[in-house]
C-alpha atoms as a PDB file:
ATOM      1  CA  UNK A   1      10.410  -4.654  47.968  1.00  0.00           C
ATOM      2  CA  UNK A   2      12.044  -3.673  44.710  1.00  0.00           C
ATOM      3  CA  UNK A   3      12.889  -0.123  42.951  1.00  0.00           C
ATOM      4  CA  UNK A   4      11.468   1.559  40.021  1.00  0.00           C
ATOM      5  CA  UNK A   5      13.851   1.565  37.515  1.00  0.00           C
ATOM      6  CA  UNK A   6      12.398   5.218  36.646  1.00  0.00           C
ATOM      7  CA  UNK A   7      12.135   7.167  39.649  1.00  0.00           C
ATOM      8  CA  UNK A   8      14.342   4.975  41.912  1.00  0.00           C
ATOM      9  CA  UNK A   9      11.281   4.952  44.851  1.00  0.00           C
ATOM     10  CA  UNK A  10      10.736   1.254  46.493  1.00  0.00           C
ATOM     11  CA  UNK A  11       7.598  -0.327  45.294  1.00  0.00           C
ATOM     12  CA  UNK A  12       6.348  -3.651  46.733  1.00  0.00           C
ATOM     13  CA  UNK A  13       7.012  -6.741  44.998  1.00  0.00           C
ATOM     14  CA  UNK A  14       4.026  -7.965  43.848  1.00  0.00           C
ATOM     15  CA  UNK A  15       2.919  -4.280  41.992  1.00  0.00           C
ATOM     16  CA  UNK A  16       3.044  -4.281  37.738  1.00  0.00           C
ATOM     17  CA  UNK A  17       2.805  -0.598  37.961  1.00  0.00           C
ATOM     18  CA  UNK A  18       5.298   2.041  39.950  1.00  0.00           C
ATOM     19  CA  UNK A  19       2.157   4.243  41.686  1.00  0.00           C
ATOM     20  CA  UNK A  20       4.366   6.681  41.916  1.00  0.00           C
ATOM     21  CA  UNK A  21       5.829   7.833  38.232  1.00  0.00           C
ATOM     22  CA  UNK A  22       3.770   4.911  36.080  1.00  0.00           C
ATOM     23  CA  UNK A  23       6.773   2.961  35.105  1.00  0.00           C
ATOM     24  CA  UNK A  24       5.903  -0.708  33.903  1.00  0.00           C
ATOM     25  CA  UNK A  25       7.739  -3.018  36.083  1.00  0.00           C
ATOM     26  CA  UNK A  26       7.109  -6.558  34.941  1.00  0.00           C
ATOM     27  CA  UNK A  27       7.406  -7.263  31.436  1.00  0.00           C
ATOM     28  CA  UNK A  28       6.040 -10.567  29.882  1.00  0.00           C
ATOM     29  CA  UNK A  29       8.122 -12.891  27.910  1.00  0.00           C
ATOM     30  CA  UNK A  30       6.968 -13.172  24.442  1.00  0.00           C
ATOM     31  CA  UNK A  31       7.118 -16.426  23.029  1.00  0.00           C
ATOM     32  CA  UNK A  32       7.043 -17.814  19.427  1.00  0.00           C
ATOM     33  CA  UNK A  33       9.246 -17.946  16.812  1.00  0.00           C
ATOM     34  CA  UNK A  34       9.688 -15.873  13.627  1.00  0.00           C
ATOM     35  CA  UNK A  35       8.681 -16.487  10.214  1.00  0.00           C
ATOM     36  CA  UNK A  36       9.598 -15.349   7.190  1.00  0.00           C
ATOM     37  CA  UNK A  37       6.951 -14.643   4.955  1.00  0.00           C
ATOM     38  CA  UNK A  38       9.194 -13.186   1.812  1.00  0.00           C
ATOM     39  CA  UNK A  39       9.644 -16.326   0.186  1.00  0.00           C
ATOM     40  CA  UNK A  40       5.642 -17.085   0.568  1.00  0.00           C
ATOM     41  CA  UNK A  41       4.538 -13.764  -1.516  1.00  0.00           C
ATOM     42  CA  UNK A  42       7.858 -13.416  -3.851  1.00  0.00           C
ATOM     43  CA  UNK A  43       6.553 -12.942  -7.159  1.00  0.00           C
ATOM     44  CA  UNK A  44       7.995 -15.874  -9.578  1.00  0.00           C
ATOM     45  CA  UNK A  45       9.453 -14.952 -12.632  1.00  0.00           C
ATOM     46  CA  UNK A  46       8.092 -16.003 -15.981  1.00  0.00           C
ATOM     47  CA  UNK A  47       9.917 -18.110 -18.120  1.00  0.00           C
ATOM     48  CA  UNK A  48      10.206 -16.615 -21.577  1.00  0.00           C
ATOM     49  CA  UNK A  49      10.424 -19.739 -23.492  1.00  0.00           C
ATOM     50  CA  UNK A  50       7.059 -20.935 -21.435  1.00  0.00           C
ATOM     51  CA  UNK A  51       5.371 -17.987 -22.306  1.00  0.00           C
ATOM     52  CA  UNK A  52       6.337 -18.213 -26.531  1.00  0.00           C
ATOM     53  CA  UNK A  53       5.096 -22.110 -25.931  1.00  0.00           C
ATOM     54  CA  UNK A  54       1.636 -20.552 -24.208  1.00  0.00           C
ATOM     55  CA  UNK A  55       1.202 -18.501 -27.198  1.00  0.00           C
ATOM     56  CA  UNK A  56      -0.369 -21.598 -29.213  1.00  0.00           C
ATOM     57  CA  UNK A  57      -3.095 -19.884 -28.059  1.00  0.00           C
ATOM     58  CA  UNK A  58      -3.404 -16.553 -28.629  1.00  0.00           C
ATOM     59  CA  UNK A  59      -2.612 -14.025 -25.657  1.00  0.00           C
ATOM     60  CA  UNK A  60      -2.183 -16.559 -23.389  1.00  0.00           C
ATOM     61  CA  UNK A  61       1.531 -15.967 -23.514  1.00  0.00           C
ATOM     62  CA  UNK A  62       1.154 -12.597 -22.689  1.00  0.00           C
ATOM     63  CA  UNK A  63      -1.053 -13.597 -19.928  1.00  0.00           C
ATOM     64  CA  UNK A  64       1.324 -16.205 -18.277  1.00  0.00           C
ATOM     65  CA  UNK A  65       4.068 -13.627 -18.959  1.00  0.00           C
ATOM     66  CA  UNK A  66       2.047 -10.568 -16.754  1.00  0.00           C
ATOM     67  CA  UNK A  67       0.812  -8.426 -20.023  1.00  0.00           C
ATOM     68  CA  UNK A  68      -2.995  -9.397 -19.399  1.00  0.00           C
ATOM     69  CA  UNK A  69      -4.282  -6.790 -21.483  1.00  0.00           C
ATOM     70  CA  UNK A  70      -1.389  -7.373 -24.422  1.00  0.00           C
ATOM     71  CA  UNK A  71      -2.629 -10.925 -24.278  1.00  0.00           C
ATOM     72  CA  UNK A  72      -6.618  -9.794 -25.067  1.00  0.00           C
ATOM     73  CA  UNK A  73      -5.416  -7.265 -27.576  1.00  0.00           C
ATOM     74  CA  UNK A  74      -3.381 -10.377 -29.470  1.00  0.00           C
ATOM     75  CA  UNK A  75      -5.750 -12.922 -29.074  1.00  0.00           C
ATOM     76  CA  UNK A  76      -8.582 -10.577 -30.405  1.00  0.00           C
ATOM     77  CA  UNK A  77      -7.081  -9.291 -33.453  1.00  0.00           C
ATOM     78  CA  UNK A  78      -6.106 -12.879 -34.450  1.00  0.00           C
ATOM     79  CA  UNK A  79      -9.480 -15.048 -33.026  1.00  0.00           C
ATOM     80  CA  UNK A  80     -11.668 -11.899 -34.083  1.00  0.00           C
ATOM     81  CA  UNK A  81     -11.403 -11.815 -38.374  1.00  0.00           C
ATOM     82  CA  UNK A  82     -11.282 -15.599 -38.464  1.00  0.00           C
ATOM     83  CA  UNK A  83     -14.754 -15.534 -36.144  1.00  0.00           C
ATOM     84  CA  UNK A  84     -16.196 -13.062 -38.399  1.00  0.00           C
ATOM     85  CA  UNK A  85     -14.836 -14.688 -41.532  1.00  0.00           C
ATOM     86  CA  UNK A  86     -12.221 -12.334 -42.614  1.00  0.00           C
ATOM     87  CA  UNK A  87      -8.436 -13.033 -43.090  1.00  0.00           C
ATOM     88  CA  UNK A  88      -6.464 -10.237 -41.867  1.00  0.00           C
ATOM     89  CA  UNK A  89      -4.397  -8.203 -45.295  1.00  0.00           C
ATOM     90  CA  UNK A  90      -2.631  -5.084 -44.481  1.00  0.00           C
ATOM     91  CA  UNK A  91      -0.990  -5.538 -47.417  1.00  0.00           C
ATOM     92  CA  UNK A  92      -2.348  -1.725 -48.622  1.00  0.00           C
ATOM     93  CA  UNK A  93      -1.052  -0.068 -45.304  1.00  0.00           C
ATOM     94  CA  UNK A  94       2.673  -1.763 -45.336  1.00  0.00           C
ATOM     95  CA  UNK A  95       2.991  -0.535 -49.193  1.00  0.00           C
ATOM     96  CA  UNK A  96       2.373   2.859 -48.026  1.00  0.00           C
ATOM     97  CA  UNK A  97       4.335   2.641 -45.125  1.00  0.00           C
ATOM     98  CA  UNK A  98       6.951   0.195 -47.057  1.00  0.00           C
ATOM     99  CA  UNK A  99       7.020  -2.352 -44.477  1.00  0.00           C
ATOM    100  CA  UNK A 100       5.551  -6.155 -45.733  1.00  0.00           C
ATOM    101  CA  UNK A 101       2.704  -6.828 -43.874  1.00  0.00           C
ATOM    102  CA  UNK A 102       1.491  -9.559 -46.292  1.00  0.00           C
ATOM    103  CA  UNK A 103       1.742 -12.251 -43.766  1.00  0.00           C
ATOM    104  CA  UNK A 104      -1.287 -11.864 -42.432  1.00  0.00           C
ATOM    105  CA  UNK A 105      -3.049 -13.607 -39.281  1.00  0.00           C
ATOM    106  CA  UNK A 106      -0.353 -16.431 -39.184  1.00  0.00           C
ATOM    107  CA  UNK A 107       1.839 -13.728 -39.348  1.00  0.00           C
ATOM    108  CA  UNK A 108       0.879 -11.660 -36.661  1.00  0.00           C
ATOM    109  CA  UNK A 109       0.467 -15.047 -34.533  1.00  0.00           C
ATOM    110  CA  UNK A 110       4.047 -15.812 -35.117  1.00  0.00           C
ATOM    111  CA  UNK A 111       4.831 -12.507 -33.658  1.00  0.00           C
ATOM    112  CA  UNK A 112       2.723 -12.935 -31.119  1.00  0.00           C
ATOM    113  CA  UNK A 113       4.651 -15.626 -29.681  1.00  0.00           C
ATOM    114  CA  UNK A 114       8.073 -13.927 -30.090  1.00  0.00           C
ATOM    115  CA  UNK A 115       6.406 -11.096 -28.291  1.00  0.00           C
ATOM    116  CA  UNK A 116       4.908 -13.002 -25.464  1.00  0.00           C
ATOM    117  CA  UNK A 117       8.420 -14.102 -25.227  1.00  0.00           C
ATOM    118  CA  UNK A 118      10.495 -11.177 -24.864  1.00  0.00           C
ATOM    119  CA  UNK A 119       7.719  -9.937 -22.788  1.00  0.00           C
ATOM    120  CA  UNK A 120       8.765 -12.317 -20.001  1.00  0.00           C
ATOM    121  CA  UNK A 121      12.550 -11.837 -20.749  1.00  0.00           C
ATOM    122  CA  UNK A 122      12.036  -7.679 -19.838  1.00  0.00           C
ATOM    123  CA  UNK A 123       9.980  -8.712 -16.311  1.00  0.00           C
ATOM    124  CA  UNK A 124      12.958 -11.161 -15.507  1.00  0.00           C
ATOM    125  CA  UNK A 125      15.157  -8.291 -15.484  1.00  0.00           C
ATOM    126  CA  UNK A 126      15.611  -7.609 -11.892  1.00  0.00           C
ATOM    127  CA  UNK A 127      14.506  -3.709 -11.082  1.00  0.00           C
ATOM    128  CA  UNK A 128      17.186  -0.887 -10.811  1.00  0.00           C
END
């Protein structure tokens, strides 16, 4: 015979259950071990100068560094004119804003690569 640990009543040995207030009286062991499943799903960090060296081709930089959409946006205003056949000039619109924007495609390439860059510098920034 043994006692419920709850109601303090004898209950025969062999019983799981106290029939009188419910109680569970045998527990199983649990076995296994624990595993730690952070370091499976942590999110790597992009390396900025990977991402400026990804930006050979257009957006893919941007892509690598987590800016998917940046990326499409880059890679279609520089693959787009030279698909359809024209160079990009916004040589009108910086003169009226006063900001040189006679460099054109290459231009805009070049900054897409610094861009791509400090793209993945900001996400390596751990979150406040």
């Amino acid at each position: 015979m043994q006692t419920c640990p709850r109601c303090r009543r004898s209950v025969a040995a062999e019983a799981a259950f106290c029939p009188h207030c419910g109680a569970q009286l045998r527990i199983q062991p649990i076995q296994g071990e624990i595993i730690d499943g952070t370091k499976r799903f942590a999110r790597k960090r992009p390396s900025p100068g990977r991402a400026a060296r990804l930006s050979i081709v257009p957006g893919l930089g941007h892509w690598y560094a987590g800016a998917p959409l940046k990326g499409l946006a880059f890679f279609a205003a520089i693959i787009g004119p030279l698909v359809v056949g024209t160079e990009l000039d916004l040589t009108v619109v910086g003169a009226a804003v006063g900001i040189p924007l006679d460099i054109g495609g290459l231009g805009l390439w070049a900054f897409c690569a610094y861009d791509a860059y400090r793209t993945a510098r900001n996400r390596m920034r751990p979150a406040a």
